[in-house]
N, C-alpha and C. Protein backbone atom coordinates (compact mmCIF):
# COMPACT_ATOMS: atom_id res chain seq x y z
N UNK A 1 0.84 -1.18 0.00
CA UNK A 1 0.00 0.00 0.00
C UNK A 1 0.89 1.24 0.00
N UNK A 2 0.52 2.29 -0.68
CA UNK A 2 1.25 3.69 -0.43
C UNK A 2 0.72 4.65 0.48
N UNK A 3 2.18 4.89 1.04
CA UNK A 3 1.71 5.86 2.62
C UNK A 3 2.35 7.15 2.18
N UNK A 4 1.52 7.95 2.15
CA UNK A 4 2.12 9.34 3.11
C UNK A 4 1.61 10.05 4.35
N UNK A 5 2.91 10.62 4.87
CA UNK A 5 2.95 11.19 6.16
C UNK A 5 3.29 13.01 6.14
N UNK A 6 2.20 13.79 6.02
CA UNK A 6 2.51 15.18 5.71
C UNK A 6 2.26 16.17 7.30
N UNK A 7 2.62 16.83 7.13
CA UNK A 7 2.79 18.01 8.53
C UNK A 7 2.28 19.05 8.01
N UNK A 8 1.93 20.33 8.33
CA UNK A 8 1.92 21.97 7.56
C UNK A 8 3.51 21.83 6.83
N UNK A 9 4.14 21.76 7.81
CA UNK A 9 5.33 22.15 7.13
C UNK A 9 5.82 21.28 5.64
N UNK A 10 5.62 20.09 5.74
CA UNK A 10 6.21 19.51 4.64
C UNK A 10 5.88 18.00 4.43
N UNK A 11 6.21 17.12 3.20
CA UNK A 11 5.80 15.75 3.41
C UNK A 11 7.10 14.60 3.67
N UNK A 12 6.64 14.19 4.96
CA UNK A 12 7.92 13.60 5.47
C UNK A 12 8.15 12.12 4.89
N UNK A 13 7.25 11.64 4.14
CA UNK A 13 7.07 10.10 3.71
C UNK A 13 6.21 10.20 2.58
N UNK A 14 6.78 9.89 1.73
CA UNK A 14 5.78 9.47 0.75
C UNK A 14 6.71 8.09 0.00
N UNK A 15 5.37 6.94 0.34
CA UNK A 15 6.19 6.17 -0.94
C UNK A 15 5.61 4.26 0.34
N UNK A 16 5.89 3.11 -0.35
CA UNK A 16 5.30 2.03 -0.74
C UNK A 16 5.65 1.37 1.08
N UNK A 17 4.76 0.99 1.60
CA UNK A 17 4.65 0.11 3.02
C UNK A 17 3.87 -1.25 3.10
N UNK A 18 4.64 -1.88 3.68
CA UNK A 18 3.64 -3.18 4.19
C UNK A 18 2.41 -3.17 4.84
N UNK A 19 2.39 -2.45 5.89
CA UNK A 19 1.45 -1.97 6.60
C UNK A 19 1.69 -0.75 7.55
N UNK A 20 0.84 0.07 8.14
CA UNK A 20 1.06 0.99 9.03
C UNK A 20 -0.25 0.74 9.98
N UNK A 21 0.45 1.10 11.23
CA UNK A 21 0.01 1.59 12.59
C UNK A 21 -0.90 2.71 13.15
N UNK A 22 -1.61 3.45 13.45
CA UNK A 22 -1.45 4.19 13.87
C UNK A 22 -2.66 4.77 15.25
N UNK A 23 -2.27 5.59 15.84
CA UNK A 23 -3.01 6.00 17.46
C UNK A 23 -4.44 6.98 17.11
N UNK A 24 -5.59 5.46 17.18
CA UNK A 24 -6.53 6.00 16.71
C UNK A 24 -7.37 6.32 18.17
N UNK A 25 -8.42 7.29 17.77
CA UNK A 25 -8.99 7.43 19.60
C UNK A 25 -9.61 6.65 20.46
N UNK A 26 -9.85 5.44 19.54
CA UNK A 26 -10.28 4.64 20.54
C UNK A 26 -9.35 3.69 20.91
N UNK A 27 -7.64 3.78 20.36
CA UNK A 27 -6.49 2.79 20.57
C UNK A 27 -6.38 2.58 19.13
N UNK A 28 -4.86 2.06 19.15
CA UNK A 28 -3.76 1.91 18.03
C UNK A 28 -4.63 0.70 17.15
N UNK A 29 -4.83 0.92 15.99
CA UNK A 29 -5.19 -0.17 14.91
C UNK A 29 -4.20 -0.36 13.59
N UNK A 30 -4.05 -1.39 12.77
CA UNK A 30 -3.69 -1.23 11.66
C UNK A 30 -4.00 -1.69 10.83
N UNK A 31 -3.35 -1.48 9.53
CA UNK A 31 -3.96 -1.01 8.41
C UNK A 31 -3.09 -1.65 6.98
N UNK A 32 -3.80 -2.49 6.51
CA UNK A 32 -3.07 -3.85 5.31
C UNK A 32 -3.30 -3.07 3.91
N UNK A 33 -2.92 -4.08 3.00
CA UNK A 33 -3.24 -3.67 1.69
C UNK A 33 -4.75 -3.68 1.43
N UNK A 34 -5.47 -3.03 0.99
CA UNK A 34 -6.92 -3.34 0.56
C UNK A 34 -7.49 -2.99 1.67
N UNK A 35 -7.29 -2.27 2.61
CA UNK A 35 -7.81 -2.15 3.51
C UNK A 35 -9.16 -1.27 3.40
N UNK A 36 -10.23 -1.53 3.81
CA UNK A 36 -11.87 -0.34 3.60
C UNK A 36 -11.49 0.92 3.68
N UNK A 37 -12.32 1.79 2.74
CA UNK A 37 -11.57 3.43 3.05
C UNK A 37 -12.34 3.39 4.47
N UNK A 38 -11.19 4.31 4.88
CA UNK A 38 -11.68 4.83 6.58
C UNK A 38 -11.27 5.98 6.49
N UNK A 39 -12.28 7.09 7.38
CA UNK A 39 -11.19 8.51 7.67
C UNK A 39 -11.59 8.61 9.26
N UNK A 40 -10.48 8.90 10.14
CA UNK A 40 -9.95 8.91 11.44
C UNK A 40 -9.62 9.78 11.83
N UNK A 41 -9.77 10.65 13.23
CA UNK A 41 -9.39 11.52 14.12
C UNK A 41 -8.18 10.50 14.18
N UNK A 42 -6.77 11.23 14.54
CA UNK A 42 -5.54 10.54 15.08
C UNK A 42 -5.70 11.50 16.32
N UNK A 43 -4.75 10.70 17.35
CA UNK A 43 -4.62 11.35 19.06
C UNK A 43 -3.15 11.16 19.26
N UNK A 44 -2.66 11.73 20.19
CA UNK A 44 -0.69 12.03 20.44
C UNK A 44 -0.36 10.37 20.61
N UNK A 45 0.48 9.70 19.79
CA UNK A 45 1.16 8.80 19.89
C UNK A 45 2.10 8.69 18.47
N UNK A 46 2.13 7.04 18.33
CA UNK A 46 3.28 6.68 17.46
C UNK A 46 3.18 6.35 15.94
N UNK A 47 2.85 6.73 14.71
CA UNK A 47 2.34 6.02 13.63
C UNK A 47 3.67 5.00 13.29
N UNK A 48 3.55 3.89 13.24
CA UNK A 48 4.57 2.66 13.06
C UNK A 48 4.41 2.40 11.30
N UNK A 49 5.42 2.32 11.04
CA UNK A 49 5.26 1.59 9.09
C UNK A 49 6.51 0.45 9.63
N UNK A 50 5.40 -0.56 8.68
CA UNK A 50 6.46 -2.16 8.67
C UNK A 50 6.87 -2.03 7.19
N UNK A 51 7.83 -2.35 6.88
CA UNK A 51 8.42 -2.95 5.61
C UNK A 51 9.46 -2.33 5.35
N UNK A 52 10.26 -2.37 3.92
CA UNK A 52 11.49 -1.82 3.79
C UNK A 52 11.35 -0.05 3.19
N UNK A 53 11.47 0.59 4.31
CA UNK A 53 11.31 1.63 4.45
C UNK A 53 12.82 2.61 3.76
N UNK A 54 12.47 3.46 2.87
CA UNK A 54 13.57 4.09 2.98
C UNK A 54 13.40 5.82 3.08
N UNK A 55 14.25 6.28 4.01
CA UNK A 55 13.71 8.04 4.15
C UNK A 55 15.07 8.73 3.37
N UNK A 56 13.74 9.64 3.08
CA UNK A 56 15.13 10.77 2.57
C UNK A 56 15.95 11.69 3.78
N UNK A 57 17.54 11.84 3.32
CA UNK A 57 18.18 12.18 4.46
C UNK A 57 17.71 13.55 5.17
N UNK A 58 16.93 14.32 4.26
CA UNK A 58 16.59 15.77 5.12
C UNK A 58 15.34 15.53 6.32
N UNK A 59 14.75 14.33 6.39
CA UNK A 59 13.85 13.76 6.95
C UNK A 59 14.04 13.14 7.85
N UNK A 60 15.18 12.00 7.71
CA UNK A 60 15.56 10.95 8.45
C UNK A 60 15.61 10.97 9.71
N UNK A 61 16.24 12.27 10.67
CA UNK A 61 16.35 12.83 11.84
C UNK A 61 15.01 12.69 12.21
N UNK A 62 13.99 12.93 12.04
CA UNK A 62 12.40 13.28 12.69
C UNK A 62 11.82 11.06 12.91
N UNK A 63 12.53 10.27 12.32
CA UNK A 63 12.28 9.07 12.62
C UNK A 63 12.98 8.29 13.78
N UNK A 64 12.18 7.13 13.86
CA UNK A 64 13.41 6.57 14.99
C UNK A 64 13.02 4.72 14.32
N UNK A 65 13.79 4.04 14.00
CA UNK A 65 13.52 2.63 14.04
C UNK A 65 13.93 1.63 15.67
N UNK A 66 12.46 0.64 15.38
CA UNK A 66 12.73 0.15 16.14
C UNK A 66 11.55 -1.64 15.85
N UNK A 67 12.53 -2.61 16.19
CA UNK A 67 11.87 -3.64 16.32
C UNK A 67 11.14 -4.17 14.67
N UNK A 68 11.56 -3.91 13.70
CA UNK A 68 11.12 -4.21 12.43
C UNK A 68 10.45 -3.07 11.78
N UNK A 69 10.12 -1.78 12.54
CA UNK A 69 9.14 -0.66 12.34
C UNK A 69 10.01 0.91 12.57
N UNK A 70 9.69 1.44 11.19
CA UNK A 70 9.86 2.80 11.31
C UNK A 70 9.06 3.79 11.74
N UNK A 71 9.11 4.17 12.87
CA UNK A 71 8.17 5.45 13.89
C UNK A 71 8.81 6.42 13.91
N UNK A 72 6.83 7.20 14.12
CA UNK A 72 7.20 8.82 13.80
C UNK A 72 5.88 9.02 15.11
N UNK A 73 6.07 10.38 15.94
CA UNK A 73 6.07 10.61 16.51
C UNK A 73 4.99 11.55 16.44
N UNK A 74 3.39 11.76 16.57
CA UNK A 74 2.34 12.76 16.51
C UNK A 74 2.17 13.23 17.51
N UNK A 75 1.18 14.37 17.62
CA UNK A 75 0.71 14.91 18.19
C UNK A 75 -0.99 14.86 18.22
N UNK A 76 -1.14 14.46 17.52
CA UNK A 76 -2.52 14.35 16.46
C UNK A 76 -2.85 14.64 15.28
N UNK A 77 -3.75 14.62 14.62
CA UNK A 77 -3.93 14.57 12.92
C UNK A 77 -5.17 14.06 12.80
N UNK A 78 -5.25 13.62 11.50
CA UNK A 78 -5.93 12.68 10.65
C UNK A 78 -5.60 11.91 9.69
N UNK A 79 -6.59 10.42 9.71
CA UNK A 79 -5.85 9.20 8.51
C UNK A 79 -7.18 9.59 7.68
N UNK A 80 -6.54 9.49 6.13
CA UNK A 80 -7.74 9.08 5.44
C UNK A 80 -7.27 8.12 4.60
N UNK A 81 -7.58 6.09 4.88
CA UNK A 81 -7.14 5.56 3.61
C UNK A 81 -8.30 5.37 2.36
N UNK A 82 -7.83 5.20 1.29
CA UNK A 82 -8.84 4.57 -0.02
C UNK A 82 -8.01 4.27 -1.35
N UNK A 83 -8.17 3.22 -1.54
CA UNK A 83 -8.44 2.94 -2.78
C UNK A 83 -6.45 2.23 -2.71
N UNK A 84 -6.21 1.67 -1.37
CA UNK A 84 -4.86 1.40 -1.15
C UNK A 84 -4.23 2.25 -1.23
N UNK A 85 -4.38 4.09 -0.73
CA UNK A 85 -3.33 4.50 -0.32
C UNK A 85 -3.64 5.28 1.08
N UNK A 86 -2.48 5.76 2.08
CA UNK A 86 -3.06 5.98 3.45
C UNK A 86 -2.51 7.46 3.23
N UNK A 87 -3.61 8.36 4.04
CA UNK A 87 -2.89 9.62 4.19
C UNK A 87 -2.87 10.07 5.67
N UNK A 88 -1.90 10.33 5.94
CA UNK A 88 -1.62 10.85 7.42
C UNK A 88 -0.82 12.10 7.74
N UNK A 89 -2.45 13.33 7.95
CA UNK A 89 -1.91 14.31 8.05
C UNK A 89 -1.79 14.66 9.84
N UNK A 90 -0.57 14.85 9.88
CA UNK A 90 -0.25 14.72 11.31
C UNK A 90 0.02 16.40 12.25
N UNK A 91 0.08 16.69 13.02
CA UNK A 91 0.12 17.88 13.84
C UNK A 91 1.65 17.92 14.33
């Protein structure tokens, strides 16, 4: 599935994931290929992407890997996926 991860300021991820994570308000769910469109309030936690992740270096600093998963760090936002791609506009 294709993820992006955008801020006001800029888009920190764009580009192809196994799956992603992320801190929805009623608790963390995730999210496969084909997954039903959904659109989501996000709340302050961790959005996790599994697979072979690669960031660009002006970006790279704002990530942290850990345990098979590349995490990024919200404040809150919103997901909207469809049609296999996820958007996560984050705070």
């Amino acid at each position: 599935m294709f993820l992006e991860i955008v801020t006001p300021e800029e888009t920190l991820y764009s580009g192809e994931v196994e799956s992603v994570s992320v801190p929805g308000m009623e608790g963390d769910f995730q999210m496969l290929d084909n997954h039903a469109p959904i659109v989501s309030l996000l709340t302050r936690g961790t959005v996790k992407m599994y697979g072979n992740i690669t960031l660009d270096s002006s970006v790279a600093n704002k990530f942290s890997k850990g345990n098979g998963t590349t995490d990024f760090k919200i404040q809150g936002g919103v997901l909207e996926m469809k049609d296999n791609k996820a958007i996560v506009l984050a705070d």
